[in-house]
N, C-alpha and C. Protein backbone atom coordinates (compact mmCIF):
# COMPACT_ATOMS: atom_id res chain seq x y z
N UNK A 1 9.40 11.89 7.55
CA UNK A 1 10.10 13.11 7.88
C UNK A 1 9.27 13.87 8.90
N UNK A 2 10.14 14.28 9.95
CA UNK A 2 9.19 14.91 11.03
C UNK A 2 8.77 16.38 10.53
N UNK A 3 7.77 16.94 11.02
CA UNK A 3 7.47 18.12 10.99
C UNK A 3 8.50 19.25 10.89
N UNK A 4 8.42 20.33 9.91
CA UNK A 4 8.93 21.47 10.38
C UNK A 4 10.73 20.74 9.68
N UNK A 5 11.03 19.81 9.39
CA UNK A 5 12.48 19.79 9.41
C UNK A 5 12.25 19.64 7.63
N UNK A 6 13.36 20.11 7.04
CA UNK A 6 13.63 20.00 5.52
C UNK A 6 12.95 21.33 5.31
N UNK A 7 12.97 21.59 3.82
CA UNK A 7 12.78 22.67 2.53
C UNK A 7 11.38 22.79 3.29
N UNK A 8 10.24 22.17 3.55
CA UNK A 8 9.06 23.04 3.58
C UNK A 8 8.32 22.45 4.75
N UNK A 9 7.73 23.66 5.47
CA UNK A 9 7.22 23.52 6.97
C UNK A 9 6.17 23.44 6.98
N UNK A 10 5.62 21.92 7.16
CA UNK A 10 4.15 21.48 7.38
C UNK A 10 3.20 22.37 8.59
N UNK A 11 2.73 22.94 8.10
CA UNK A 11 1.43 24.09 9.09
C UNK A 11 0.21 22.69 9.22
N UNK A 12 0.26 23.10 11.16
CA UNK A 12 -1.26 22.09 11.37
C UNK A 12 -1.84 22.19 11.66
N UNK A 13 -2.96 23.04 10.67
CA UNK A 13 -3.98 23.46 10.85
C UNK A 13 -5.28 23.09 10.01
N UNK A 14 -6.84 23.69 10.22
CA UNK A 14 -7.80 22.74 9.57
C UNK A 14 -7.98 21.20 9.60
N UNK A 15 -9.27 21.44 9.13
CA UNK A 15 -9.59 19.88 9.16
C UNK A 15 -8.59 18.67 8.47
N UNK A 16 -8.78 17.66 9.44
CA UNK A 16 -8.04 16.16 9.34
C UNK A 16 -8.22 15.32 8.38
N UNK A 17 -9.66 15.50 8.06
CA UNK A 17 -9.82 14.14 6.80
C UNK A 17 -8.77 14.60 5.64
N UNK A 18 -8.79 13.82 5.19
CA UNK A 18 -7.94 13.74 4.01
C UNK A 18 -8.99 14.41 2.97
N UNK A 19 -7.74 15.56 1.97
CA UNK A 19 -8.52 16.28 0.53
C UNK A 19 -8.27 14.98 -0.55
N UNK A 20 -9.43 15.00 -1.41
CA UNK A 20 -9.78 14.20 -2.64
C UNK A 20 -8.70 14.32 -3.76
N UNK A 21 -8.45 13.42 -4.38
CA UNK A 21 -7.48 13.50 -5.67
C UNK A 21 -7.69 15.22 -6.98
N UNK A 22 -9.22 15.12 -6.57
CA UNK A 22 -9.72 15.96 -7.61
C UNK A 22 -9.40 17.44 -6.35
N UNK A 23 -9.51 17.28 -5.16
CA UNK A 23 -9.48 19.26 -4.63
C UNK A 23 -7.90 19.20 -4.38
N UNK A 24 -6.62 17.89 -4.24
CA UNK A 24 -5.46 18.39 -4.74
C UNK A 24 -5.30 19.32 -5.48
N UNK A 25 -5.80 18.10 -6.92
CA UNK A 25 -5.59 18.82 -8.68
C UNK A 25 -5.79 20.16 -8.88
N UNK A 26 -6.69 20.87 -8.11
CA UNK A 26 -7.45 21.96 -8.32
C UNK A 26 -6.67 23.06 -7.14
N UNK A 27 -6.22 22.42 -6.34
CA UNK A 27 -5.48 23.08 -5.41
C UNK A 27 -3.91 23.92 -6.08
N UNK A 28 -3.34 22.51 -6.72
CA UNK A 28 -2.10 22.29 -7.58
C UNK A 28 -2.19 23.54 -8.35
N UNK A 29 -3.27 23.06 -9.24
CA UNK A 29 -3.46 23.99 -10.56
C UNK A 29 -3.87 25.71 -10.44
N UNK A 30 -4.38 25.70 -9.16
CA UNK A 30 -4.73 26.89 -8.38
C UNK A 30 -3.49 28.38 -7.84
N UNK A 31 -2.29 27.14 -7.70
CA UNK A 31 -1.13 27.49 -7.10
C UNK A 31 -0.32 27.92 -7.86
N UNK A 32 -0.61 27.09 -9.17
CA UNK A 32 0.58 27.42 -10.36
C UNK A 32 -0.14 28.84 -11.06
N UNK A 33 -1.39 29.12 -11.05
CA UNK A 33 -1.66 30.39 -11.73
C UNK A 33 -1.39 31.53 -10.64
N UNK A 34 -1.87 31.21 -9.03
CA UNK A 34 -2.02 32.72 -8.52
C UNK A 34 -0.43 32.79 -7.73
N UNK A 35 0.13 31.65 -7.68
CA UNK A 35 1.40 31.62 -6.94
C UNK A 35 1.21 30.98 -5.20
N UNK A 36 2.40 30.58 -4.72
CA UNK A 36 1.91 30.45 -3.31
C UNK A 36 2.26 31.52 -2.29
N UNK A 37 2.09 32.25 -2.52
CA UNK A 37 1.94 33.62 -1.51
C UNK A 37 0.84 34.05 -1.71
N UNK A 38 -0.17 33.92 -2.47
CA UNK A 38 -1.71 34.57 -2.91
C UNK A 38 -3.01 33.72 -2.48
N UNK A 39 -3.01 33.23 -1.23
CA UNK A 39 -3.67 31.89 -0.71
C UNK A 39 -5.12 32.91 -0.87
N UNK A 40 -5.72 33.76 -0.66
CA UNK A 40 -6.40 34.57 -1.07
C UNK A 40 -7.28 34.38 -2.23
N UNK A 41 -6.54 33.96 -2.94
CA UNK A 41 -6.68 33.79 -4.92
C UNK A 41 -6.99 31.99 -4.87
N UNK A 42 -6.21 31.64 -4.36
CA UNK A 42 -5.95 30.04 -4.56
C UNK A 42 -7.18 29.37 -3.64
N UNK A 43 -8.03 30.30 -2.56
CA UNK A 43 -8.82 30.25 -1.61
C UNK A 43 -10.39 30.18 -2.51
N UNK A 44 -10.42 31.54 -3.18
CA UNK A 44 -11.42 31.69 -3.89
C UNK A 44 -11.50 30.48 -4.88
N UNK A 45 -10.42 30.49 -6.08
CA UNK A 45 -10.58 29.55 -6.96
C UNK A 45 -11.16 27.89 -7.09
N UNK A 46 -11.12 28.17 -5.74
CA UNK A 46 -11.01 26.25 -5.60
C UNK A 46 -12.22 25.80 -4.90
N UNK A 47 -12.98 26.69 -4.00
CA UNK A 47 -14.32 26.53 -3.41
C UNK A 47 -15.22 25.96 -3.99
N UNK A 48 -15.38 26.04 -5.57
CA UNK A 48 -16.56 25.38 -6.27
C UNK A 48 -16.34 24.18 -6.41
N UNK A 49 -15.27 23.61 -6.08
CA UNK A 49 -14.57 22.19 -6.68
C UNK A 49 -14.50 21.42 -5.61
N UNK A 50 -14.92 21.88 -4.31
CA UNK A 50 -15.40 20.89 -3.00
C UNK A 50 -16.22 19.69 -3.47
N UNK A 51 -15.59 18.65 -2.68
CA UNK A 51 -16.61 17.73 -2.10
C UNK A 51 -17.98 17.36 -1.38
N UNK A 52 -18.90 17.19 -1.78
CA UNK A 52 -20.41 17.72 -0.73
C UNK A 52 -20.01 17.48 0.64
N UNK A 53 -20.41 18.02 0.68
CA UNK A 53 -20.07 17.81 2.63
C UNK A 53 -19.33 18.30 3.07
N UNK A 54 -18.03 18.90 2.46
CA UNK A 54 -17.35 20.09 3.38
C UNK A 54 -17.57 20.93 4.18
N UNK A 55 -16.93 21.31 5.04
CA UNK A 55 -17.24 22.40 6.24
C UNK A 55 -17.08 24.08 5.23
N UNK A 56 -17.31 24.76 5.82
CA UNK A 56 -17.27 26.30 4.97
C UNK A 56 -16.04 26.41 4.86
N UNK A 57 -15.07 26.48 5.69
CA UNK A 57 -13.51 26.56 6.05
C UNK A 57 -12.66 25.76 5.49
N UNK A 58 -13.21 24.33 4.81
CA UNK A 58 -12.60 23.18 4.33
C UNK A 58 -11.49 24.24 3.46
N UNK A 59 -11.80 25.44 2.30
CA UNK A 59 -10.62 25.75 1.67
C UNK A 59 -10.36 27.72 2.46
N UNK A 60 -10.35 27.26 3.67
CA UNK A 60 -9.72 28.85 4.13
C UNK A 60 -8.21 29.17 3.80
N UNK A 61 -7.59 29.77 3.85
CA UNK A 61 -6.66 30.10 3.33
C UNK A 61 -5.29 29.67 3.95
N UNK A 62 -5.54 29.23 5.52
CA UNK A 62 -4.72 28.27 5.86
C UNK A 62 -4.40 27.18 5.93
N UNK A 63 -5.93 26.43 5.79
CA UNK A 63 -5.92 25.25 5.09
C UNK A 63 -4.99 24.62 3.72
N UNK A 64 -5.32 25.85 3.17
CA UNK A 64 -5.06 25.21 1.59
C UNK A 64 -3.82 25.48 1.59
N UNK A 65 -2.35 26.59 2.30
CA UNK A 65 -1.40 26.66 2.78
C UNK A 65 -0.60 25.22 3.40
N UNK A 66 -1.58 25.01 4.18
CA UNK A 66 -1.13 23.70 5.00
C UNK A 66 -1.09 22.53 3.97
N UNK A 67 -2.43 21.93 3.10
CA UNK A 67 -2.19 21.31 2.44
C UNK A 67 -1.30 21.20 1.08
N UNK A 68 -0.81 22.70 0.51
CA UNK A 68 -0.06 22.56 -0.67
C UNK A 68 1.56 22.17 0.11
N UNK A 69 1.65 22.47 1.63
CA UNK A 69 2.67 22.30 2.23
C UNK A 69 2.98 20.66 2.11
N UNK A 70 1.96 19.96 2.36
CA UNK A 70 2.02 18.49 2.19
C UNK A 70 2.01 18.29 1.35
N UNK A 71 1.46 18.64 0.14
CA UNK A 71 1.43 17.79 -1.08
C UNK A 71 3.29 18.25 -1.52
N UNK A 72 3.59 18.88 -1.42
CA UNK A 72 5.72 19.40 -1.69
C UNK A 72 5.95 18.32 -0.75
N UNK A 73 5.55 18.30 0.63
CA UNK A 73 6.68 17.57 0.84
C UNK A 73 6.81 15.82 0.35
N UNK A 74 5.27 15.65 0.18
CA UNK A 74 5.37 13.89 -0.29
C UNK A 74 5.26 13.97 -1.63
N UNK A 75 5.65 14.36 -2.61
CA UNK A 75 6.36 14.80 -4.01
C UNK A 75 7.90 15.05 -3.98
N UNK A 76 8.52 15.15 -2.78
CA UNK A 76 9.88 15.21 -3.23
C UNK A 76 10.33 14.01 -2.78
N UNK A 77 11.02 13.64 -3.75
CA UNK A 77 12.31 12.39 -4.26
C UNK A 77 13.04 11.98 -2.81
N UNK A 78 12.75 11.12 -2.22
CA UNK A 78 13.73 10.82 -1.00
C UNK A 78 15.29 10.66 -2.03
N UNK A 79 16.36 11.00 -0.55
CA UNK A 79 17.39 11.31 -1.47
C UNK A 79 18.45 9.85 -0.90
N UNK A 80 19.14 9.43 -2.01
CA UNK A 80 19.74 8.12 -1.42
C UNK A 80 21.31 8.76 -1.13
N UNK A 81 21.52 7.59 -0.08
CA UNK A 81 22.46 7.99 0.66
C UNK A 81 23.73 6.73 0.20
């Protein structure tokens, strides 16, 4: 699915490597307590749960926007036609 088309608009921003199974989980679980409008909250929470080697920015607040954007869209059900 291209960018920007369907229910939720992939933002492309921050770093490229790919986030770990475990700073998803923590991302996920981050989202469901502060909500996704509170990237702020979901920003703070999740910093300790980096991977060594991250950049400072790895969970800035658009980052982690961008990535909960991806993790919705490859979680929803392709729909058969």
């Amino acid at each position: 699915m291209a960018s920007g088309i369907g229910k939720h608009k992939i933002l492309n921003v921050g770093p490229t490597e790919p986030w770990s199974v475990r700073e998803k989980l923590c991302l996920a679980s981050s989202v469901m307590r502060s909500g996704d409008q509170n990237w702020v909250s979901v920003s703070r929470a999740i910093k300790p749960f980096s991977e060594p080697g991250r950049p400072a920015d790895w969970f800035s607040q658009k980052h982690c926007a961008s990535q909960y954007s991806e993790l919705l869209e490859a979680t929803e059900a392709p729909k058969s036609v």
